[in-house]
Protein backbone atom coordinates (compact mmCIF):
# COMPACT_ATOMS: atom_id res chain seq x y z
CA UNK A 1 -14.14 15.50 11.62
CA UNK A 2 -17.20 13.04 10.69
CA UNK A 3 -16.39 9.94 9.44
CA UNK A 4 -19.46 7.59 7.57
CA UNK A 5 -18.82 4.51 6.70
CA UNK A 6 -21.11 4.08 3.94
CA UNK A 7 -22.46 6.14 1.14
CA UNK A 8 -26.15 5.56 1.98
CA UNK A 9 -26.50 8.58 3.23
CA UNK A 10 -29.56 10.93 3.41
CA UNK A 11 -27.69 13.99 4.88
CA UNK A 12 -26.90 17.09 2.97
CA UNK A 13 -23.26 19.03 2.96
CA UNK A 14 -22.89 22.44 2.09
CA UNK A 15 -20.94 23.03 -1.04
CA UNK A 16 -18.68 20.18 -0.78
CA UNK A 17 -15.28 19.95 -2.34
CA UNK A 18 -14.11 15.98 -2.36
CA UNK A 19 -10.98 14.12 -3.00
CA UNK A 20 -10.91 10.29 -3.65
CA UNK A 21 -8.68 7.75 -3.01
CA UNK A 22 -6.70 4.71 -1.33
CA UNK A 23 -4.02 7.93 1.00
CA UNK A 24 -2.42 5.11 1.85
CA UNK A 25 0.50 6.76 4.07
CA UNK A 26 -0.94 10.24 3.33
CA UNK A 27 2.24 10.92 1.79
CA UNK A 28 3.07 14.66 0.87
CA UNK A 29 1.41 14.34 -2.49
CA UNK A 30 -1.74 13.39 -1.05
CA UNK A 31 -1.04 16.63 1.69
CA UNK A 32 -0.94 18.61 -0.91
CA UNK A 33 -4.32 17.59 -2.57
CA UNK A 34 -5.49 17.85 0.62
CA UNK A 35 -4.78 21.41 0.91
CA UNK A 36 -6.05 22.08 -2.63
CA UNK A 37 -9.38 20.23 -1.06
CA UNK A 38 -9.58 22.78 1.71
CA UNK A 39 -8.53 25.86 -0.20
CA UNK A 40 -11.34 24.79 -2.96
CA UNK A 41 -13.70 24.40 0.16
CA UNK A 42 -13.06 27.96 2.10
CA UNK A 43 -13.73 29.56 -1.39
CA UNK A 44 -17.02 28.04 -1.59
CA UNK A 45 -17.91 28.20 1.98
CA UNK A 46 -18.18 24.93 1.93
CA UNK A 47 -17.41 20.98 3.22
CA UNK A 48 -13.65 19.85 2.52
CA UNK A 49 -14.55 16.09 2.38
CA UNK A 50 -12.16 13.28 1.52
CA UNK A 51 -13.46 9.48 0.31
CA UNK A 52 -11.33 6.18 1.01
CA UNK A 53 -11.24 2.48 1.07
CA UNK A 54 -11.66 -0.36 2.82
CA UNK A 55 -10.03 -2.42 2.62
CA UNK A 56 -7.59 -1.41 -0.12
CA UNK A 57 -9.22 -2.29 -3.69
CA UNK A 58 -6.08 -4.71 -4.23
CA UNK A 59 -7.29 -7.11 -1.60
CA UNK A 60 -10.94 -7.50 -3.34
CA UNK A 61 -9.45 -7.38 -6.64
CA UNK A 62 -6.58 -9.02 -6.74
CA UNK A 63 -5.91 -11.19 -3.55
CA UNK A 64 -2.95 -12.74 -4.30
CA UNK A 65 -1.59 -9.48 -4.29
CA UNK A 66 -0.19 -8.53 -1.08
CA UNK A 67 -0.41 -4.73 -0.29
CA UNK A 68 1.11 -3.82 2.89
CA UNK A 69 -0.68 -1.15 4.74
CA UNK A 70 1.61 1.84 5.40
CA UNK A 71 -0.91 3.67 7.46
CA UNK A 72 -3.46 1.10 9.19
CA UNK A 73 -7.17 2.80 9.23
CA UNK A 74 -7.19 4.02 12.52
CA UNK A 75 -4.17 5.70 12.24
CA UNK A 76 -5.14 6.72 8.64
CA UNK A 77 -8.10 8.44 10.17
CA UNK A 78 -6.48 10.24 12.95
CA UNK A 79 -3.99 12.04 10.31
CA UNK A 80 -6.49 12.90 7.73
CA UNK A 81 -8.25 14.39 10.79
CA UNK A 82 -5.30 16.21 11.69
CA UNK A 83 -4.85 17.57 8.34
CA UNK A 84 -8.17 19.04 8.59
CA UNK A 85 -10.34 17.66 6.00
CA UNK A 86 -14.60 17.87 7.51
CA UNK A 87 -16.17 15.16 6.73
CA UNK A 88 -14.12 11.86 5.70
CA UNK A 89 -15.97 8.47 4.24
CA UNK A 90 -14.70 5.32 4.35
CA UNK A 91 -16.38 3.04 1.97
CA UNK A 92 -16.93 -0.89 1.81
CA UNK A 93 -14.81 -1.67 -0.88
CA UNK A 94 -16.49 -4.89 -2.17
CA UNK A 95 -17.11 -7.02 -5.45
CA UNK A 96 -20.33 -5.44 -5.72
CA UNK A 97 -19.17 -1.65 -5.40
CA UNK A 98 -16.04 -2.71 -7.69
CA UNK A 99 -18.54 -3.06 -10.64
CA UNK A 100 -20.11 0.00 -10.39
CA UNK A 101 -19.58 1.67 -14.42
CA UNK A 102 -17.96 5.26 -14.09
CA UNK A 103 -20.82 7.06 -15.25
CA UNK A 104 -23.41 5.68 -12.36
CA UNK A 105 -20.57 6.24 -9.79
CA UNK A 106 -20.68 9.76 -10.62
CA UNK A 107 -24.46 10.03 -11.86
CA UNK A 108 -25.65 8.13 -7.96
CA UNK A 109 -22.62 8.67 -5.71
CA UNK A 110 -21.13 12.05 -6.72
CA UNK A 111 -24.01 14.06 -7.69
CA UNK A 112 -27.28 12.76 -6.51
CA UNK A 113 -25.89 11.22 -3.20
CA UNK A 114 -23.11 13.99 -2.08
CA UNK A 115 -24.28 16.82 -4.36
CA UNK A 116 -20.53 17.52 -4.96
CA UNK A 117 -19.95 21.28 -6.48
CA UNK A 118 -15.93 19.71 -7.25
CA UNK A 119 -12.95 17.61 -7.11
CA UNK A 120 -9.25 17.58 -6.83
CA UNK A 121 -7.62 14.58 -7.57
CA UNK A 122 -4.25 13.18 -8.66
CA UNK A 123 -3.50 13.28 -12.39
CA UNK A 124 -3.68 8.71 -12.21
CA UNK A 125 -7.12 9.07 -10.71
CA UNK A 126 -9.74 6.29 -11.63
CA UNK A 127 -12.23 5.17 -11.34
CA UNK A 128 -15.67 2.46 -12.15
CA UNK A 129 -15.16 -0.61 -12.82
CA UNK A 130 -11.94 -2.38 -13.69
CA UNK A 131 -10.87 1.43 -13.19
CA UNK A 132 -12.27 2.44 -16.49
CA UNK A 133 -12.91 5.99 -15.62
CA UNK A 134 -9.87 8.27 -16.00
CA UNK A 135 -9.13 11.99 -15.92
CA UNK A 136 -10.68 13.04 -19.03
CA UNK A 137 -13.82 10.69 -18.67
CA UNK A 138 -13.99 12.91 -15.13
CA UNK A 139 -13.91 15.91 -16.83
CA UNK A 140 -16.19 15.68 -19.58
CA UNK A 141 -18.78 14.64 -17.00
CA UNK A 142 -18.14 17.65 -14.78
CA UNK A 143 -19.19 19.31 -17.31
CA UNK A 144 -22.32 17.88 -17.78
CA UNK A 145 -23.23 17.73 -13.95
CA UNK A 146 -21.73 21.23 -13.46
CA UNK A 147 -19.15 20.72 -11.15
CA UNK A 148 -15.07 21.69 -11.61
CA UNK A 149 -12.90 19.22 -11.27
CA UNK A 150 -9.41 20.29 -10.49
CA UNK A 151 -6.38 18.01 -11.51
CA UNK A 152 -3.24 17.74 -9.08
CA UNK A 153 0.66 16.98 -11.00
CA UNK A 154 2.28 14.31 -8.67
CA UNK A 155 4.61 15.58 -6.50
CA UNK A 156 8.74 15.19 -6.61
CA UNK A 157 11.36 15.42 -4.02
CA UNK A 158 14.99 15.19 -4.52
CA UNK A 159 13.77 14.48 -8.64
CA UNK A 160 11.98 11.25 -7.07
CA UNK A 161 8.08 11.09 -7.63
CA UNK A 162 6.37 10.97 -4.27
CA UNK A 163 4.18 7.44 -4.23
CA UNK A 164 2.91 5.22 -1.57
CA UNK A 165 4.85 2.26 -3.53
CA UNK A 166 8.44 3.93 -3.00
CA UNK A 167 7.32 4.54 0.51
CA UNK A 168 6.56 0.67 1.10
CA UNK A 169 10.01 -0.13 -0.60
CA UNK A 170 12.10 2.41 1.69
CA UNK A 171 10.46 1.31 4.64
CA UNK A 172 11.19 -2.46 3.67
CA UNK A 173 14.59 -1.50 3.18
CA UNK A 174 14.89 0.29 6.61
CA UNK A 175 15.74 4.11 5.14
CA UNK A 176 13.37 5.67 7.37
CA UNK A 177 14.83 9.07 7.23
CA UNK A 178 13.71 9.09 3.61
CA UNK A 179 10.80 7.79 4.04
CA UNK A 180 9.79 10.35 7.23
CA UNK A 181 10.55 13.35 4.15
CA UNK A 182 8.27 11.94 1.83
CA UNK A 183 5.61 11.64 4.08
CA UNK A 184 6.34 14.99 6.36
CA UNK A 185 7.07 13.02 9.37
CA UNK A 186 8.33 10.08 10.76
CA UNK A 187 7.27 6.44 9.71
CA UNK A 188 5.40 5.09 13.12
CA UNK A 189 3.74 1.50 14.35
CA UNK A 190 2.01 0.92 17.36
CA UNK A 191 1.37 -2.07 19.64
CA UNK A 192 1.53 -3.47 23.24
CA UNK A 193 4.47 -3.74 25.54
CA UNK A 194 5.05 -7.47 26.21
CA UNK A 195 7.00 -9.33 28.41
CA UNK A 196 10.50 -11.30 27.52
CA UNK A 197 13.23 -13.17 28.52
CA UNK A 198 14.48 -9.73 30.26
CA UNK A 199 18.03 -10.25 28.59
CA UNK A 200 18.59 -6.79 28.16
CA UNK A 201 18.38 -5.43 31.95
CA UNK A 202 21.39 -8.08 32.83
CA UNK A 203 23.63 -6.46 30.54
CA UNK A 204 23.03 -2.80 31.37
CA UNK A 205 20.35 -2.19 29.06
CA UNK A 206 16.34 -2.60 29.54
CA UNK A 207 14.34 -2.72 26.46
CA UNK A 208 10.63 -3.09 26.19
CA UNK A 209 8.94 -6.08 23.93
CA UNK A 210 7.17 -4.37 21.34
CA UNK A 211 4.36 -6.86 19.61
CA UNK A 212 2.37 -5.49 17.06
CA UNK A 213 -0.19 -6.52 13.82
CA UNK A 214 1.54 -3.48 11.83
CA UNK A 215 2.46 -5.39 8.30
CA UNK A 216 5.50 -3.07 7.26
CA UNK A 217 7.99 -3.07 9.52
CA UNK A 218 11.48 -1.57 8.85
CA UNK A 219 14.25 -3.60 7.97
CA UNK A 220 16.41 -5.14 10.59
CA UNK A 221 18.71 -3.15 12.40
CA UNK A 222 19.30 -0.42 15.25
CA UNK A 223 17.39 2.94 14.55
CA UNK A 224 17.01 6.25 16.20
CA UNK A 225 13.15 5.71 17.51
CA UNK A 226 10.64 7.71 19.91
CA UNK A 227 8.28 6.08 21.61
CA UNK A 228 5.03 7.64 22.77
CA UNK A 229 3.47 6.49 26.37
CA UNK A 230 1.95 7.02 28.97
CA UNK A 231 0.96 10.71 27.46
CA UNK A 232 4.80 11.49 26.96
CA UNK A 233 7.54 10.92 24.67
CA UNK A 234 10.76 9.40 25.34
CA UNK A 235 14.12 8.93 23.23
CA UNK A 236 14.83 5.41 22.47
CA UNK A 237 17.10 3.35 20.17
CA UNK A 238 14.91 0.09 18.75
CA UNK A 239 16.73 -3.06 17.64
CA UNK A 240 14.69 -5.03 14.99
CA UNK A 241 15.65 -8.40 14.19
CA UNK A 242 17.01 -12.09 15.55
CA UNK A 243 19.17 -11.67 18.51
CA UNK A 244 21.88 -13.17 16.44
CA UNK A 245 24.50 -12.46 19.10
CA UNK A 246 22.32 -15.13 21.62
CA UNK A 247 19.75 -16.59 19.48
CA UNK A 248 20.05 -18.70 16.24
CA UNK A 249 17.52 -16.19 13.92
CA UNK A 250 14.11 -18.04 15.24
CA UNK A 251 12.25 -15.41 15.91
CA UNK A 252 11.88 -11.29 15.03
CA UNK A 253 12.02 -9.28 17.47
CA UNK A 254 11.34 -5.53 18.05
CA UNK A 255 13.44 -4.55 21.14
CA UNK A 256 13.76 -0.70 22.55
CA UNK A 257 15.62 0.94 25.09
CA UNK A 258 14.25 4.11 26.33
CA UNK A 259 17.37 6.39 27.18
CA UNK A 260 16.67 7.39 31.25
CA UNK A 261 13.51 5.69 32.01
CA UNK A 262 12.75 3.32 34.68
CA UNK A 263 8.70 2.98 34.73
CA UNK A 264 7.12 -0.34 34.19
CA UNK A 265 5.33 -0.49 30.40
CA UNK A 266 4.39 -3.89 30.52
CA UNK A 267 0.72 -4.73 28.94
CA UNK A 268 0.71 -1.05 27.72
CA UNK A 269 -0.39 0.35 24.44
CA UNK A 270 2.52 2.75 22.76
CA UNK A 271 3.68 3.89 19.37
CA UNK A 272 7.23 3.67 18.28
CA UNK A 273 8.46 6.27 15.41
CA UNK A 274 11.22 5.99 13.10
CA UNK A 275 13.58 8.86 12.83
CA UNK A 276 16.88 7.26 11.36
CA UNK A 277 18.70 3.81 11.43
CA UNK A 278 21.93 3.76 12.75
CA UNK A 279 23.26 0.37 11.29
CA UNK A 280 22.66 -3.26 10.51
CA UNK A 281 21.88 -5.79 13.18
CA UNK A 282 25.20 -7.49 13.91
CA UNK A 283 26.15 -10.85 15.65
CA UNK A 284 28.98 -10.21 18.07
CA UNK A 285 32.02 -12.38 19.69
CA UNK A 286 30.84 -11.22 23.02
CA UNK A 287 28.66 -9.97 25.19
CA UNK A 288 31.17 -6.84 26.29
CA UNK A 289 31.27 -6.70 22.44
CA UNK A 290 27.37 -5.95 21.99
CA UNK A 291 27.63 -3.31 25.32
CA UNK A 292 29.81 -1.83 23.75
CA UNK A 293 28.24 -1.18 20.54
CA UNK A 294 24.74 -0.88 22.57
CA UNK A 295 26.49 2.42 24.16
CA UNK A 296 27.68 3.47 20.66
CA UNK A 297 24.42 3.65 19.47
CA UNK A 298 23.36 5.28 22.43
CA UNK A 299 25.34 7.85 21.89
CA UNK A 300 24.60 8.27 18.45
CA UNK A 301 20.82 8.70 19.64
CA UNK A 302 21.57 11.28 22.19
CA UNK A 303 23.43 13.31 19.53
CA UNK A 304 20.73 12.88 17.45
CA UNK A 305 18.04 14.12 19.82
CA UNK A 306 20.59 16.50 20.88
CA UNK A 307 18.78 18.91 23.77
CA UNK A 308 15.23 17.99 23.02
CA UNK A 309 15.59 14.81 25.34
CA UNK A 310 15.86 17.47 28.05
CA UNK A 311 14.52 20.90 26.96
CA UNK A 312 11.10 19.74 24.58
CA UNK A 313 7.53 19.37 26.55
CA UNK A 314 6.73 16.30 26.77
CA UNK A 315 10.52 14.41 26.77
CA UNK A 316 12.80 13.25 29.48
């Protein structure tokens, strides 16, 4: 996949077939467009090309808004590449760009710039300034420019409309088993292995220090997790949250124990996904109290994992 990050471009594509849009979390809905983009494309032997923000037009616009980013850019990028779109932009969103009307977006950008020969976007697509262009405004200028624009229903699962808001709110409320169907696999963060007061090797259980910049992080509690390093991938359980059984809540924490490892991660770069939670953090009497429940959850990962920990490439 190319990426450009920038619109001043002098290059040509051949018969390109665009989407546009924030794909924050790249969701199933936004799959699905994505498909459309590619189908669209392979009919016209042409370029399946995707444009995005950054950042998100909330930030520029309305600041005292805070969005949460479910998928940060780099990681954003690596999945749209892995869903196969060619050619991917990722514009400046600025004050300047945000006052570009509708019609000389499409007039400079769409057709003059990128030559486009269609779109498919979501049926809430818009676009211009203060998102004055819609839909219909869309369409009525396809036809003028001669390109099709194709319009995508949002998608439902379980009679619950797909949307990168109800993702945010799931994952904020720790249900990441939900939240890994509605965006067709599991919710994931990434960061480096620091060091801590090693508390959990005296009672039987190691964990690495995860420390990361990710802003949505799951609710507190004990969840079925994988974590990715070292160019393997290992079943852990993850404690998020305040110690509460020896500290007094000052600090969050994101704690993991990887089920039959030993090697050092310390300093290391890994990703942590989110497969289900197991239960609320708890503060316990005891410490034989918390090993206890430690080897109850545990369990309840092993079961989980069932033989993959032993039997799937790439898992102890």
């Amino acid at each position: 996949m190319r990426i450009f990050r920038s619109i001043d471009i002098r290059e040509k594509f051949k018969n390109p077939v665009l989407t546009i849009g924030n794909y924050d979390g790249l969701h199933l809905g936004h799959r699905r467009i994505i498909e459309r983009v590619k189908e669209r494309a392979r009919e016209l032997d042409g370029t399946a090309m995707l444009m995005t923000f950054h950042p998100h037009p909330l930030k520029v616009l309305r600041p005292d808004k805070e969005v949460a980013a479910i998928t940060p850019e780099d990681q954003k990028e690596r999945v749209i590449e892995e869903a196969g779109i060619d050619v991917l932009f990722v514009v400046p969103f600025t004050e300047e760009f945000s006052r570009i009307s509708p019609e000389a977006f499409v007039k400079t950008i769409l057709v003059e710039t990128l030559a486009i020969k269609g779109m498919v976007i979501g049926h809430d697509f818009r676009f211009g300034t203060a998102g004055k262009g819609n839909v219909a405004r869309l369409e009525k200028m396809s036809r003028e420019y001669g390109f099709f624009v194709e319009v995508m229903d949002a998608i439902a699962l379980d009679g619950e409309r797909v949307g990168s808001n109800r993702v945010r709110s799931l994952v904020a409320e720790g249900d990441v088993a939900k939240v890994a169907q509605l965006l067709g696999r599991p919710y994931m963060i990434s960061g480096k292995v620091v060091r801590a007061k090693g508390r959990g090797r005296t009672i039987g259980f190691p964990t690495i220090n995860l420390r990361t910049d990710y802003p949505l992080i799951p609710a507190n509690g004990v969840y079925v997790t994988e974590v990715e390093a070292l160019g393997r991938r290992y079943g852990p359980v993850t404690n998020i949250g305040l110690n509460p059984t020896f500290e007094n809540g000052q600090e969050r924490s994101i704690e993991t124990f990887i089920l039959d490892f030993n090697d050092d991660l310390y300093d290391k770069e890994v990703r942590l996904r989110f497969f289900q939670r197991i239960r609320n953090e708890e503060r316990f009497a005891s410490v034989d109290q918390l090993k206890a429940r430690i080897a109850e959850d545990v369990h309840t990962a092993r079961a989980y994992f069932g033989s993959r920990l032993t039997h799937e490439p790439g898992h102890v």
